[in-house]
Protein backbone atom coordinates (compact mmCIF):
# COMPACT_ATOMS: atom_id res chain seq x y z
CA UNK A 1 82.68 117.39 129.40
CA UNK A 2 83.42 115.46 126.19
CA UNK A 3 85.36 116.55 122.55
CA UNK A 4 84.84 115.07 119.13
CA UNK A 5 87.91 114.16 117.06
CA UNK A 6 87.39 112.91 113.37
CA UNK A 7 89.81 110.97 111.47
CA UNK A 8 89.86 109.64 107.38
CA UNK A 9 90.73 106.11 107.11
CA UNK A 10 91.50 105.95 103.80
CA UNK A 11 91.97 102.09 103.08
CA UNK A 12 88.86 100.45 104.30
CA UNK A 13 87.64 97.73 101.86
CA UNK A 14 84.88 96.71 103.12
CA UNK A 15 82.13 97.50 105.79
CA UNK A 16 83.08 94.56 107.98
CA UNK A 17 86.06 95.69 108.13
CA UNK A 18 84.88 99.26 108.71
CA UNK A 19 83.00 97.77 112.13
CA UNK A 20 85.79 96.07 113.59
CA UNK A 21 87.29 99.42 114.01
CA UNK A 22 84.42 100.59 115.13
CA UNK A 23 83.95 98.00 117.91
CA UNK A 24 87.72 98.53 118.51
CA UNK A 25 87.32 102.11 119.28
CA UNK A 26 83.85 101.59 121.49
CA UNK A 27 85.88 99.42 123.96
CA UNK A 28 88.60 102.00 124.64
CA UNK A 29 88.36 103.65 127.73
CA UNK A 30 87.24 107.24 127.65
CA UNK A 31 84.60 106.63 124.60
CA UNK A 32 81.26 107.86 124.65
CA UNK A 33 80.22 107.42 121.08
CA UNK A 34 81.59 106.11 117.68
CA UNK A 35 80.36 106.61 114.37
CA UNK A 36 82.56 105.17 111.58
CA UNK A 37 81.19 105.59 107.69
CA UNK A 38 82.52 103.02 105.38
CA UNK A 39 81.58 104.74 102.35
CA UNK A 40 83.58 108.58 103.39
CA UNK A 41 86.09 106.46 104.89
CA UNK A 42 85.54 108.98 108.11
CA UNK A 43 85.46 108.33 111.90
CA UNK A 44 84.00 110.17 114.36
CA UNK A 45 84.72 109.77 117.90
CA UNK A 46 82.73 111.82 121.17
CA UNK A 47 85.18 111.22 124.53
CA UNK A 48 86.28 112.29 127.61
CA UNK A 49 89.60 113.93 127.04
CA UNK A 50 90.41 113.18 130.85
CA UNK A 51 90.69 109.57 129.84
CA UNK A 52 91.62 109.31 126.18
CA UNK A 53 93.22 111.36 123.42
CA UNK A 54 93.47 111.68 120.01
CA UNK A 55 96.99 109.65 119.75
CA UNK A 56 94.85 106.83 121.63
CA UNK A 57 92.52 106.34 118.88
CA UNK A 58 94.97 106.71 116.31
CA UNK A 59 96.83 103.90 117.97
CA UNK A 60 93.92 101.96 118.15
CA UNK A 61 93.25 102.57 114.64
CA UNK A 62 96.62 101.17 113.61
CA UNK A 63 96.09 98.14 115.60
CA UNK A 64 93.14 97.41 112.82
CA UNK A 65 95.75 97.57 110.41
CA UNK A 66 94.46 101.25 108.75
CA UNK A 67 96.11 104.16 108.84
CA UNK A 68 94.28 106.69 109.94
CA UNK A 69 94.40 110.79 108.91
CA UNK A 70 93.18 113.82 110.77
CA UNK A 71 90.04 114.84 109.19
C-alpha cells in the first residue's frame, strides 16, 4: 500500500536546483515515485508509509537548503 504527500517549496530558483531535490528524495528509503515541478514550486511524493513519513521528506527537503510547506 502506498500514500501521496505534496509539499510547496517556495524558494526554488532554478530547475537544477529543483532536481537535486528531486534526486534527494528518490534515494530515501520508502520512495516509490517523485515528481517535483519547478515552475508551481510543488512536490509530489508516492511511498510506503511503513518505511517513510512525511517529517522524512521534509527533513530531506531541508537538507537541500528549501523549506518546504504542506501543500
Amino acid at each position: 500500500m502506498t500514500e501521496t504527500t505534496q509539499f510547496r517549496v517556495l524558494d526554488f530558483d532554478c530547475p537544477t536546483r529543483a532536481s537535486t531535490v528531486e534526486r534527494a528524495l528518490a534515494s530515501t528509503d520508502g520512495v516509490d515515485d517523485v515528481a517535483v515541478h519547478y515552475a508551481t514550486g510543488r512536490v509530489e511524493i508516492t511511498y510506503d508509509p511503513t518505511v517513510a513519513d512525511a517529517c522524512t521528506f521534509e527533513t530531506t527537503i531541508e537538507k537541500q537548503g528549501y523549506t518546504p510547506r504542506p501543500a
